[in-house]
C-alpha atoms as a PDB file:
ATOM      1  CA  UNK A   1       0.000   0.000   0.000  1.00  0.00           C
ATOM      2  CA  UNK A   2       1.219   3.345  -0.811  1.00  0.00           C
ATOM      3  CA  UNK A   3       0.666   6.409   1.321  1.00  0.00           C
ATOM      4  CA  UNK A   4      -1.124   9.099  -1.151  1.00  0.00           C
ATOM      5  CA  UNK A   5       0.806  12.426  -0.430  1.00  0.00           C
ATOM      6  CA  UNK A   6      -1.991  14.760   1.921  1.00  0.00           C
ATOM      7  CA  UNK A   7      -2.573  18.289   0.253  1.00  0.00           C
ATOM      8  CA  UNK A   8      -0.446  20.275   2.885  1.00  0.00           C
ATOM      9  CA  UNK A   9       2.598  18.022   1.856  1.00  0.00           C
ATOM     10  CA  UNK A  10       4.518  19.429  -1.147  1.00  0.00           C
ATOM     11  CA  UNK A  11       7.871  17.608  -3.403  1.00  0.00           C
ATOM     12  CA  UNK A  12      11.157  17.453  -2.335  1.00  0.00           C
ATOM     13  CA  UNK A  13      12.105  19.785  -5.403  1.00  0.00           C
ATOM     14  CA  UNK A  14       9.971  22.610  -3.847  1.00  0.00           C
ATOM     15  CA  UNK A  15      11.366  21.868  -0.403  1.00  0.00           C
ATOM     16  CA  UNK A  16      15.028  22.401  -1.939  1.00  0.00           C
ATOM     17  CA  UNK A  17      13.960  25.302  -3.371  1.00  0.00           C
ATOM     18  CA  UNK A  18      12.932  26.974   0.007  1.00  0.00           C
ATOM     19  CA  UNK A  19      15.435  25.638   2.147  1.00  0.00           C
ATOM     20  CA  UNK A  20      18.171  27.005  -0.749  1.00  0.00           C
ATOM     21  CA  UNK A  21      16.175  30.384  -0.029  1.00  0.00           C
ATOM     22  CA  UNK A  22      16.528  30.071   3.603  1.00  0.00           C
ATOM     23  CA  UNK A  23      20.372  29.154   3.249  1.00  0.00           C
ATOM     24  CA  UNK A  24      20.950  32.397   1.466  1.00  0.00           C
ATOM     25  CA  UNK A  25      19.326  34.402   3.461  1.00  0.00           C
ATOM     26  CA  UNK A  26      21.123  32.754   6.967  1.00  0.00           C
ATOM     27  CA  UNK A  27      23.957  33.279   5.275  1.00  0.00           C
ATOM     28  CA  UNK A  28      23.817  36.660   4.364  1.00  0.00           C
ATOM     29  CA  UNK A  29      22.359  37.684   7.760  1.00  0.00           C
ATOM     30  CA  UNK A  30      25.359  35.815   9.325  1.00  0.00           C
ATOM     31  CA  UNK A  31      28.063  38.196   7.404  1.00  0.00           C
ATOM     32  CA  UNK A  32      26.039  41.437   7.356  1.00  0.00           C
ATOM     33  CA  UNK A  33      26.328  40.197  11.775  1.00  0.00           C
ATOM     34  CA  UNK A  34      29.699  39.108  12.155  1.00  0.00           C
ATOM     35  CA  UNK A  35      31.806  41.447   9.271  1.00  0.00           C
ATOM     36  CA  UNK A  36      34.239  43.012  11.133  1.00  0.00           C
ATOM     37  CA  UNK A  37      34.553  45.713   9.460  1.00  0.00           C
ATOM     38  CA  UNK A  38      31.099  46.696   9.604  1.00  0.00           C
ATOM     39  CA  UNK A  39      31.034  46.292  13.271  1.00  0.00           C
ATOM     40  CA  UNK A  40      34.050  48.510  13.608  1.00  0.00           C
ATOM     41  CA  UNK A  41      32.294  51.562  11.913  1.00  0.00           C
ATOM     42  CA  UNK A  42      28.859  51.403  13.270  1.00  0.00           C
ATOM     43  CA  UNK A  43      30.583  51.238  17.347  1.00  0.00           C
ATOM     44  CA  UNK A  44      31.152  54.880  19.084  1.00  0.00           C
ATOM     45  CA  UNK A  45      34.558  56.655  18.835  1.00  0.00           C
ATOM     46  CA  UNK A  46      34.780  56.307  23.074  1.00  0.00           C
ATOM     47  CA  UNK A  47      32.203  53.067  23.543  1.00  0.00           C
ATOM     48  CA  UNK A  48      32.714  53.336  27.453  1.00  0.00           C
ATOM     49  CA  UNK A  49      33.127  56.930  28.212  1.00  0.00           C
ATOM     50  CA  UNK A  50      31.016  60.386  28.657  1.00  0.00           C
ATOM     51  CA  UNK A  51      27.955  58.684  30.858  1.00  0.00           C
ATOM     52  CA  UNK A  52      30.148  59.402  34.798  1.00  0.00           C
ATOM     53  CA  UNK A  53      28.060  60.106  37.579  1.00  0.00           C
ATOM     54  CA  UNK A  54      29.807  62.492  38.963  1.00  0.00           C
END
């Protein structure tokens, strides 16, 4: 007996597709987050000073 595929299932050519699109965008997300340079330019000049107390 084969198991007909249910209507909320869809092909494993589909699913490749998506998870490809998911890849990419991990990916990119993952470089745009951890470039150095990036991170560098977008910190303050003085990250820890000009908030004292007193």
């Amino acid at each position: 007996m084969k198991k007909q595929p249910s209507q909320d299932q869809i092909s494993r050519k589909d699913a490749m597709k998506k998870m490809g699109k998911y890849a990419a965008l991990t990916a990119m997300g993952t470089f745009i987050i951890l470039n150095p340079k990036k991170a560098q330019a977008s910190s303050p000049p003085d990250p820890g000073g000009g908030g004292g107390l007193g």
